[in-house]
C-alpha atoms as a PDB file:
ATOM      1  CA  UNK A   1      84.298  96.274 130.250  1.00  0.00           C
ATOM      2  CA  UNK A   2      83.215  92.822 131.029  1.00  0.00           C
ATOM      3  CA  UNK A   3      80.811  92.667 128.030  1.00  0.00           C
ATOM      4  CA  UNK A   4      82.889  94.464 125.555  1.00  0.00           C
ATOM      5  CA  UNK A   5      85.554  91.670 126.143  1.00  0.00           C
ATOM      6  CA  UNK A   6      83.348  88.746 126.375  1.00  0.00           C
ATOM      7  CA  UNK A   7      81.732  90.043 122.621  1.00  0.00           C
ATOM      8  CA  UNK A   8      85.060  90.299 121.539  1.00  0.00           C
ATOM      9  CA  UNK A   9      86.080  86.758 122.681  1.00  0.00           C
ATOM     10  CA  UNK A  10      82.532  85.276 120.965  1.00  0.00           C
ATOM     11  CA  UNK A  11      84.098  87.042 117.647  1.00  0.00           C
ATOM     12  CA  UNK A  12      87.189  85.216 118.408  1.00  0.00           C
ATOM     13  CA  UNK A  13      86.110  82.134 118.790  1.00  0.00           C
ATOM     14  CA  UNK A  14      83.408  82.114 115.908  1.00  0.00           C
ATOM     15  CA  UNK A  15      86.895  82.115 113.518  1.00  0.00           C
ATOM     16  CA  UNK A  16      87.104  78.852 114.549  1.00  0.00           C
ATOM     17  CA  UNK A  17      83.750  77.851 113.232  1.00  0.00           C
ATOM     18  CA  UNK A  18      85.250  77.937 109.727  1.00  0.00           C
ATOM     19  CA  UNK A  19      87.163  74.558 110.559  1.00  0.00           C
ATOM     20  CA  UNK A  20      84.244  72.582 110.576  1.00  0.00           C
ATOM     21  CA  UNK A  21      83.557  72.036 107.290  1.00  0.00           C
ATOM     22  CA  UNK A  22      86.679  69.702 106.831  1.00  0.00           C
ATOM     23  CA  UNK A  23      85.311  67.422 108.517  1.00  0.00           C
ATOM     24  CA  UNK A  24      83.381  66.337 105.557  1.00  0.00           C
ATOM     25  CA  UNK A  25      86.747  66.664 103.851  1.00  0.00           C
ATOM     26  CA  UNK A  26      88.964  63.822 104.392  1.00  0.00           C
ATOM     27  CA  UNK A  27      91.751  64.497 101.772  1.00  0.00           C
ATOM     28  CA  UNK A  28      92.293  67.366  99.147  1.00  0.00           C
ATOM     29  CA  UNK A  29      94.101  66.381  96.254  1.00  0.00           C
ATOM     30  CA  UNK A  30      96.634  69.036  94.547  1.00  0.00           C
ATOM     31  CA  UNK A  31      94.165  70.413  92.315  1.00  0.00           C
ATOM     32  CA  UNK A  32      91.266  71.232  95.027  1.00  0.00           C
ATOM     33  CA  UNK A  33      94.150  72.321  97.052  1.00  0.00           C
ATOM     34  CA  UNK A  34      94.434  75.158  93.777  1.00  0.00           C
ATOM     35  CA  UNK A  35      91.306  75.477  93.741  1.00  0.00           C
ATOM     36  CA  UNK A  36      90.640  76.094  97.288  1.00  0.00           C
ATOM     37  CA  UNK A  37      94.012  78.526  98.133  1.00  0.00           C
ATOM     38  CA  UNK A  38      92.262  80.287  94.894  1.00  0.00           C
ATOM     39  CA  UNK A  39      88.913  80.352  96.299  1.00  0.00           C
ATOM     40  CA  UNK A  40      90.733  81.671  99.364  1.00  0.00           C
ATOM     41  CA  UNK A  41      92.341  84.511  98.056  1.00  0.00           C
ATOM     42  CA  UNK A  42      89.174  85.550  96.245  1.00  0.00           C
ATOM     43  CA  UNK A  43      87.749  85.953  99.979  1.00  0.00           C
ATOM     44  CA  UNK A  44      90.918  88.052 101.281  1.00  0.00           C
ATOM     45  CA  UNK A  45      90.842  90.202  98.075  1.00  0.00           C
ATOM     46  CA  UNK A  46      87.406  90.993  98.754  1.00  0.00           C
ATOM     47  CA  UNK A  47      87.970  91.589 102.380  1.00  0.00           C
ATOM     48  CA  UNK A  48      90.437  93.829 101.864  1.00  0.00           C
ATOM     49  CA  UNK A  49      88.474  96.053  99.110  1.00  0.00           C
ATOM     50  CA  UNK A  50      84.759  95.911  99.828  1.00  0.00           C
ATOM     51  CA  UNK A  51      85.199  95.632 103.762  1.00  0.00           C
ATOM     52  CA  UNK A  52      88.463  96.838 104.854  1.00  0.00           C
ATOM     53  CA  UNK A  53      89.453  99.917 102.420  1.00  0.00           C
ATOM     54  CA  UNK A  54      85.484 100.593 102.671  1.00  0.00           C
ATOM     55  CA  UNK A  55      84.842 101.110 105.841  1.00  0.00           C
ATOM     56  CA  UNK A  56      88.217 102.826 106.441  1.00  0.00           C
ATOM     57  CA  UNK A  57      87.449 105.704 103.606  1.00  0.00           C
ATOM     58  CA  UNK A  58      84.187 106.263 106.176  1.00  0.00           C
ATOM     59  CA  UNK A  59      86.556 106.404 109.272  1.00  0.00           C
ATOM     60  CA  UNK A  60      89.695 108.623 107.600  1.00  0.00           C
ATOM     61  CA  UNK A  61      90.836 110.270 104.220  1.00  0.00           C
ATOM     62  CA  UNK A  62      91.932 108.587 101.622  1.00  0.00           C
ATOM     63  CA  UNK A  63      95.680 109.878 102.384  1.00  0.00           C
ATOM     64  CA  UNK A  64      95.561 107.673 105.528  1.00  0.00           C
ATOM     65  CA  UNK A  65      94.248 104.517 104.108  1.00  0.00           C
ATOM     66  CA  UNK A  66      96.501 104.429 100.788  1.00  0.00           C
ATOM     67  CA  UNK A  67      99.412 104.887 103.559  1.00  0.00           C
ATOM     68  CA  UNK A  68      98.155 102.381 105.976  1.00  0.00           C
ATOM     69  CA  UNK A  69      97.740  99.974 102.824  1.00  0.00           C
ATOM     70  CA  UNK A  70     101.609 100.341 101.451  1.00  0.00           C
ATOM     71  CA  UNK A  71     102.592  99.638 105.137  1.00  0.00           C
ATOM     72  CA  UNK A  72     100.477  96.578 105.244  1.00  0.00           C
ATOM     73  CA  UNK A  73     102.362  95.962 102.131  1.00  0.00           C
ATOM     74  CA  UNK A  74     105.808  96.620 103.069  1.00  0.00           C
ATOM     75  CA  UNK A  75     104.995  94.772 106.286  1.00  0.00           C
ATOM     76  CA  UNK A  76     104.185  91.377 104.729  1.00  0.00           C
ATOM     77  CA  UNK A  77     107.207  91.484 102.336  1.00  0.00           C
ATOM     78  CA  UNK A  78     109.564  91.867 105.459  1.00  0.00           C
ATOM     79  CA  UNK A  79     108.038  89.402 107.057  1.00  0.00           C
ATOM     80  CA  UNK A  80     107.878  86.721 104.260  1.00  0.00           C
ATOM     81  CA  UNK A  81     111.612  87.369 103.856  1.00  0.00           C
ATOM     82  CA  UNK A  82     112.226  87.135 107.843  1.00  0.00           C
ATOM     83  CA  UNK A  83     110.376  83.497 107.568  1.00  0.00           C
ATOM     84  CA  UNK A  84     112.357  82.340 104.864  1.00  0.00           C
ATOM     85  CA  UNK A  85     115.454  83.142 106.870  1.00  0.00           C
ATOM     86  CA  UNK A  86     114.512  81.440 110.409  1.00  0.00           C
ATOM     87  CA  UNK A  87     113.304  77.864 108.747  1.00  0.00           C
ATOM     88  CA  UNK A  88     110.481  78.047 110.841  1.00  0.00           C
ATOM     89  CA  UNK A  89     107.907  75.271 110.526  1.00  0.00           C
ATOM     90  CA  UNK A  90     104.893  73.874 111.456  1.00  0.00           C
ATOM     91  CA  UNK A  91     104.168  70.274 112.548  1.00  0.00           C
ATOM     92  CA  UNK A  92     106.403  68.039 111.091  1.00  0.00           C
ATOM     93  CA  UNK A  93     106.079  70.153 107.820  1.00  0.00           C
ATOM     94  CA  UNK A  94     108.665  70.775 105.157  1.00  0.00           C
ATOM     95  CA  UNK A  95     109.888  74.831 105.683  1.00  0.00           C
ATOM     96  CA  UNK A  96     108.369  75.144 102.001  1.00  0.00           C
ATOM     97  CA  UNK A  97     104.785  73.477 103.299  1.00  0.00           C
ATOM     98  CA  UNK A  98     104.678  75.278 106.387  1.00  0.00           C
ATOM     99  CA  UNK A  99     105.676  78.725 104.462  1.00  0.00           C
ATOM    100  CA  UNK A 100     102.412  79.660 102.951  1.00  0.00           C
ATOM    101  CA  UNK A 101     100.495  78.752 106.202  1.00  0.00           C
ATOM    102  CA  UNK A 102     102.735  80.633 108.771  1.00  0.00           C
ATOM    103  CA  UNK A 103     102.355  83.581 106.178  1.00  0.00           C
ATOM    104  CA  UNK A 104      98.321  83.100 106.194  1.00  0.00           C
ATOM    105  CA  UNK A 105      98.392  83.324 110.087  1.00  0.00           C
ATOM    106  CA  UNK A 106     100.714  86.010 110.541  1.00  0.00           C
ATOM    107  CA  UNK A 107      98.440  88.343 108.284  1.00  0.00           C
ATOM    108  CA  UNK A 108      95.377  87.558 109.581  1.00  0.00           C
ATOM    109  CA  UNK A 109      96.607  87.862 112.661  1.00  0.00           C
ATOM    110  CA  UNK A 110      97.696  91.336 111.731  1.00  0.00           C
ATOM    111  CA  UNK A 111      93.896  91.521 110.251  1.00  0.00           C
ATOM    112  CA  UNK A 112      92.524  90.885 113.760  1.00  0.00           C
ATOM    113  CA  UNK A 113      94.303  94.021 114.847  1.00  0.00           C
ATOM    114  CA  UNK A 114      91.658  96.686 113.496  1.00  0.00           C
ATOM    115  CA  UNK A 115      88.790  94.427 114.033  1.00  0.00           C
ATOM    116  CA  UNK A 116      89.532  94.449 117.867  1.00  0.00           C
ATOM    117  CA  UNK A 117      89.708  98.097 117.814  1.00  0.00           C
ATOM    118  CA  UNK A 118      86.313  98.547 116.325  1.00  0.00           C
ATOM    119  CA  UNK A 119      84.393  96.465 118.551  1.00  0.00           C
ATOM    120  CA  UNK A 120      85.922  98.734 121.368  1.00  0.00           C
ATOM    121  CA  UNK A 121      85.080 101.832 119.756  1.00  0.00           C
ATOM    122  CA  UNK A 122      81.863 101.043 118.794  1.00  0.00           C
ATOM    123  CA  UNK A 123      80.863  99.966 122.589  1.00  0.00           C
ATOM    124  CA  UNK A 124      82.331 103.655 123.202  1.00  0.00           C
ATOM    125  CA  UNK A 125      79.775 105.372 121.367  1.00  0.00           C
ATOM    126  CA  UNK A 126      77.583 104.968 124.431  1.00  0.00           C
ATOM    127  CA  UNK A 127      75.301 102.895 121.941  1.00  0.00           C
ATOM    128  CA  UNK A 128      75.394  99.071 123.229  1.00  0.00           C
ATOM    129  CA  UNK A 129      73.179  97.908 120.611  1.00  0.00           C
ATOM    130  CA  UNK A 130      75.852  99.634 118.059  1.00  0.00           C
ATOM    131  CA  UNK A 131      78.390  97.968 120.207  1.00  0.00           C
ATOM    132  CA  UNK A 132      76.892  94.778 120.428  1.00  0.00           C
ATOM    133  CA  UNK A 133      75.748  94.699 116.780  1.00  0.00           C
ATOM    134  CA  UNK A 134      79.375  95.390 115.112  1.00  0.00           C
ATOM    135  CA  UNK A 135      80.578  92.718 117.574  1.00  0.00           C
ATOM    136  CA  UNK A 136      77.829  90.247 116.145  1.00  0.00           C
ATOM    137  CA  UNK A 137      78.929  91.199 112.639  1.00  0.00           C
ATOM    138  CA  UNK A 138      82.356  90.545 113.098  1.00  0.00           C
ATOM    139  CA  UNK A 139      82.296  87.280 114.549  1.00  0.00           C
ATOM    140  CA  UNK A 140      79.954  86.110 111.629  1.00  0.00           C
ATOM    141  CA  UNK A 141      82.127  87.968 109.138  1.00  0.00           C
ATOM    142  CA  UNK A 142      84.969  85.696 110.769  1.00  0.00           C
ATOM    143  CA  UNK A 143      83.766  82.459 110.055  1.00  0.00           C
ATOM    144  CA  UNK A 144      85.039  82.564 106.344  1.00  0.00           C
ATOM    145  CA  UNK A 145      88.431  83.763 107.349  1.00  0.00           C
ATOM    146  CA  UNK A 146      88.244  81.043 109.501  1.00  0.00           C
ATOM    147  CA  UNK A 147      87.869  78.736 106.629  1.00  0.00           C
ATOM    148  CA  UNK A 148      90.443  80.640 104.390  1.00  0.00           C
ATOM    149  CA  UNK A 149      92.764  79.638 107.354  1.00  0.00           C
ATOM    150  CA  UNK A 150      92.424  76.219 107.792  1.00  0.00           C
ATOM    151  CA  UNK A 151      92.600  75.385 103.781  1.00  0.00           C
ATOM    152  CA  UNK A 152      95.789  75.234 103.608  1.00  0.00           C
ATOM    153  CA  UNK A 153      96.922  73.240 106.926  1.00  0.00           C
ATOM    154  CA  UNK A 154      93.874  70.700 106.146  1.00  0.00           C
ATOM    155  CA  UNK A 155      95.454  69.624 102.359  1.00  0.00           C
ATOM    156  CA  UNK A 156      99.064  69.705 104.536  1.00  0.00           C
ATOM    157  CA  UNK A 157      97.084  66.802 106.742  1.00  0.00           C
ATOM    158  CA  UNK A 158      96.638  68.963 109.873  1.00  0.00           C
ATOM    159  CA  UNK A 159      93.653  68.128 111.487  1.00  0.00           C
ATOM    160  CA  UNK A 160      89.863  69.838 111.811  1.00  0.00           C
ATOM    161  CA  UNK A 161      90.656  70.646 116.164  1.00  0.00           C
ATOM    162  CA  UNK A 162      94.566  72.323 114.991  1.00  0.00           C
ATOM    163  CA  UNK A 163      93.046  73.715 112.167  1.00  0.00           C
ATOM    164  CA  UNK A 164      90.302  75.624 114.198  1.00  0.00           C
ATOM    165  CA  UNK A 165      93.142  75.960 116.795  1.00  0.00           C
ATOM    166  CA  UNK A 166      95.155  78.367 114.473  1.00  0.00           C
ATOM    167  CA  UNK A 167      91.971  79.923 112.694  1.00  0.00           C
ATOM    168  CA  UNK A 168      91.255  80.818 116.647  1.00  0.00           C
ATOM    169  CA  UNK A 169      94.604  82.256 117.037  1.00  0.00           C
ATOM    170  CA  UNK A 170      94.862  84.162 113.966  1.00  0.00           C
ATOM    171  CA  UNK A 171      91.779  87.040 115.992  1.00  0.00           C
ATOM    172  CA  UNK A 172      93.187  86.775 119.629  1.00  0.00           C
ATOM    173  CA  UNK A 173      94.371  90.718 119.361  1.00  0.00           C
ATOM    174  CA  UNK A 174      90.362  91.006 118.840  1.00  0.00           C
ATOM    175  CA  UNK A 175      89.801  90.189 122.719  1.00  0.00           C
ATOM    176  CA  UNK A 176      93.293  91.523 123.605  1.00  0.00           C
ATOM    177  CA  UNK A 177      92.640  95.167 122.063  1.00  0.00           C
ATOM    178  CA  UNK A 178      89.015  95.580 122.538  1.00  0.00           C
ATOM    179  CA  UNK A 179      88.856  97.164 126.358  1.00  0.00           C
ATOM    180  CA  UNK A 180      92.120  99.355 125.827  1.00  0.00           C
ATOM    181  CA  UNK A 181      90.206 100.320 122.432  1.00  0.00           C
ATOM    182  CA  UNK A 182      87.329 100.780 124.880  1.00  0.00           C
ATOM    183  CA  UNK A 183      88.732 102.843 127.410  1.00  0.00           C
ATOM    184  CA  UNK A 184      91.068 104.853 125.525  1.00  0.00           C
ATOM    185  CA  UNK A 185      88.586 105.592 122.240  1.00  0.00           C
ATOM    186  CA  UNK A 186      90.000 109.429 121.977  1.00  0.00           C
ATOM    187  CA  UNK A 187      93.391 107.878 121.666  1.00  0.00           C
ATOM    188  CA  UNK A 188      92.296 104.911 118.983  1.00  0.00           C
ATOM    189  CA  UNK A 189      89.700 106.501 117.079  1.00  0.00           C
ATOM    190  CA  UNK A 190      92.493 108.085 114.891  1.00  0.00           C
ATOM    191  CA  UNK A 191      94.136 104.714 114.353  1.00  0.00           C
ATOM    192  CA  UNK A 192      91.181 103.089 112.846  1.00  0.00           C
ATOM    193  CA  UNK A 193      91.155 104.068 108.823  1.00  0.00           C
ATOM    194  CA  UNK A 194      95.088 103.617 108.951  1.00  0.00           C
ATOM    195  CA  UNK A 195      94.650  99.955 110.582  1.00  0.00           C
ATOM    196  CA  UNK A 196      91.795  98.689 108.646  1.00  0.00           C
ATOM    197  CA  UNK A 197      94.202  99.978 105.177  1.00  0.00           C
ATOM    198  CA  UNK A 198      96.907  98.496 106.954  1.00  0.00           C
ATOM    199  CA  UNK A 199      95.233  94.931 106.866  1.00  0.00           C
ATOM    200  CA  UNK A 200      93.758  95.147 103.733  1.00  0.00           C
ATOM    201  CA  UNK A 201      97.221  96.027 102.556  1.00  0.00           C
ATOM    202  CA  UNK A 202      98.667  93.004 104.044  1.00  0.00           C
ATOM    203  CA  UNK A 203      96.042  90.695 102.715  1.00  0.00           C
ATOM    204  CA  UNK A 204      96.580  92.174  99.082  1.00  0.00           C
ATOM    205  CA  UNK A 205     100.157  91.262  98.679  1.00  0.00           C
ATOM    206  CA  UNK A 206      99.407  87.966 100.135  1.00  0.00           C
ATOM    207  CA  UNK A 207      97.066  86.904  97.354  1.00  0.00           C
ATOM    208  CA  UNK A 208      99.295  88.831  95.009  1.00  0.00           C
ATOM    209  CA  UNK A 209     102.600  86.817  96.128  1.00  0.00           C
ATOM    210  CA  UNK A 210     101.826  83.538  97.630  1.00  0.00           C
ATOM    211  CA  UNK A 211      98.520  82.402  96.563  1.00  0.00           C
ATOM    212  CA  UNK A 212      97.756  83.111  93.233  1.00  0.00           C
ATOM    213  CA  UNK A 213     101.156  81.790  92.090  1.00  0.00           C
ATOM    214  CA  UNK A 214     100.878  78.872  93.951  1.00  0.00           C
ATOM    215  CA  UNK A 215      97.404  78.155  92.862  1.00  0.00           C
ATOM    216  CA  UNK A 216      98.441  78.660  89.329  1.00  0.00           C
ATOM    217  CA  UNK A 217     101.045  75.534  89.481  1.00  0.00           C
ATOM    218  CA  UNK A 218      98.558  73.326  90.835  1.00  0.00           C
ATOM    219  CA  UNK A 219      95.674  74.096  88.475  1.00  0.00           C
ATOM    220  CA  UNK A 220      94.692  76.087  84.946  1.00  0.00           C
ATOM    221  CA  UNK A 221      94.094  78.970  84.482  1.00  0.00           C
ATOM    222  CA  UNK A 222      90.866  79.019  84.096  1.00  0.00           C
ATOM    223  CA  UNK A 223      89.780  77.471  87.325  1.00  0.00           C
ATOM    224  CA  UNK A 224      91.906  80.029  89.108  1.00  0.00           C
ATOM    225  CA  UNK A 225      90.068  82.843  87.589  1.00  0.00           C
ATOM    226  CA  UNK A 226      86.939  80.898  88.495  1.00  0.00           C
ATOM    227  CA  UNK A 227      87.778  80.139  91.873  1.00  0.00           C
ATOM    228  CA  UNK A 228      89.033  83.691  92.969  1.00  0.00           C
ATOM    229  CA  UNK A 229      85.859  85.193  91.236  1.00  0.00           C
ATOM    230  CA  UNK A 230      83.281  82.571  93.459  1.00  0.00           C
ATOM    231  CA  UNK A 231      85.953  83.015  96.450  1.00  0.00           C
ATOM    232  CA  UNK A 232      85.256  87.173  96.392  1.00  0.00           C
ATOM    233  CA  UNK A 233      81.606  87.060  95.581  1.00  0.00           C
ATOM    234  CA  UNK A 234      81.115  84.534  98.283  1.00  0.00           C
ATOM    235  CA  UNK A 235      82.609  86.942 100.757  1.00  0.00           C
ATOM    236  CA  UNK A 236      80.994  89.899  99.322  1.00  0.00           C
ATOM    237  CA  UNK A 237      77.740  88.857  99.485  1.00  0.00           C
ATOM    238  CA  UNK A 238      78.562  87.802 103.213  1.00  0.00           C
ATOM    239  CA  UNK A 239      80.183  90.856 103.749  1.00  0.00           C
ATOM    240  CA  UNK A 240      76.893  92.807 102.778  1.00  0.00           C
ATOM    241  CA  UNK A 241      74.554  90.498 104.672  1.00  0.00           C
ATOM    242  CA  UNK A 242      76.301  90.980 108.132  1.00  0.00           C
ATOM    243  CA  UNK A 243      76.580  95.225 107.221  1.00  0.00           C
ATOM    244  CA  UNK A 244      80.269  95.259 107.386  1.00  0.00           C
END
């Protein structure tokens, strides 16, 4: 139990290695900022197809995952409308700058969820090096998320240690979920497929709402389409070398 949670904490943590390339980055202007939240979604859209809907067609039926994707939907509208309603902010951040972020972090957070399961399944196999090896890829597979976190509080002027901070935060149910997962596999086995759709879901509607528009104000056209284009190859080609 010990080791499953301490891999599951390493995959944690490595989220937070995707802060450190800002601090090469001193200031992104409103353009990059396009760019980047582009770039970004590219990565989640990715994610959600070639990693997350992927794995969970191997895990479930295809009934499952379309379900688990329209509540990952459905789930992210509600809470994009609850958010608007409380004013909640971050820093000293206008409730419109803070919005996209808070919405980031909530759905990755609800990304974590399925992640933290696996690892504890896959230690329940009575394979450790399976275990061990689907912990590895995850926390590798995290550092990118990590970085789709922190692009938007870095051009808001939070800095690299708060931006790592929330990229941290956004896989703590990885650590929290992984023994129960663990100890009760017969009982979250079955709630695999419909988590991972779930996510992927989430992450869809995300890019669909909040990013792509957003990016579209800031820049043309063109270098959206570019952007999201290098943002999901980027990822898939990651996602392939670490055999997620």
């Amino acid at each position: 139990m010990l080791e499953v949670f301490l891999a599951a904490l390493v995959s944690d943590l490595a989220t937070g290695l995707g802060a450190l390339p800002f601090l090469f980055l001193t200031r992104v202007g409103e353009r990059w900022q396009g760019m980047a939240g582009a770039a970004a979604a590219g990565m989640m859209l990715s994610a959600s197809v070639f990693a997350l809907a992927d794995k969970a067609l191997h895990r479930g039926n295809a009934a499952e995952v379309i379900l688990g994707m329209l509540a990952g939907a459905a789930f992210f509208a509600v809470t994009a409308r609850l958010i608007e309603r409380q004013h909640w902010t971050l820093e000293n951040w206008s409730e419109a700058d803070s919005r996209r972020s808070i919405l980031l972090i909530a759905t990755m957070f609800v990304h974590s969820v399925p992640e933290g399961i696996a690892i504890g399944v896959g230690y329940a196999t009575g394979e450790l090096s399976f275990g061990l090896l689907l912990s590895a890829a995850i926390a590798v597979h995290n550092i990118p998320e990590g970085t789709a976190v922190s692009l938007p509080l870095r051009a808001q002027g939070a800095s690299v240690a708060k931006c790592a901070a929330y990229a941290v935060l956004t896989s703590v149910p990885q650590p929290i979920l992984a023994v129960p997962a663990f100890l009760l596999t017969s009982y979250f086995q079955p709630l695999v497929a419909p988590s991972l759709g779930f996510a992927g879901g989430a992450m869809i509607f995300l890019v669909m709402s909040e990013l792509l528009p957003e990016s579209l104000r800031a820049c043309t056209p063109r270098e959206t389409a570019w952007s999201v284009t290098l943002g999901l190859v980027g990822m898939l080609w990651f996602t392939a070398a670490v055999g997620l």
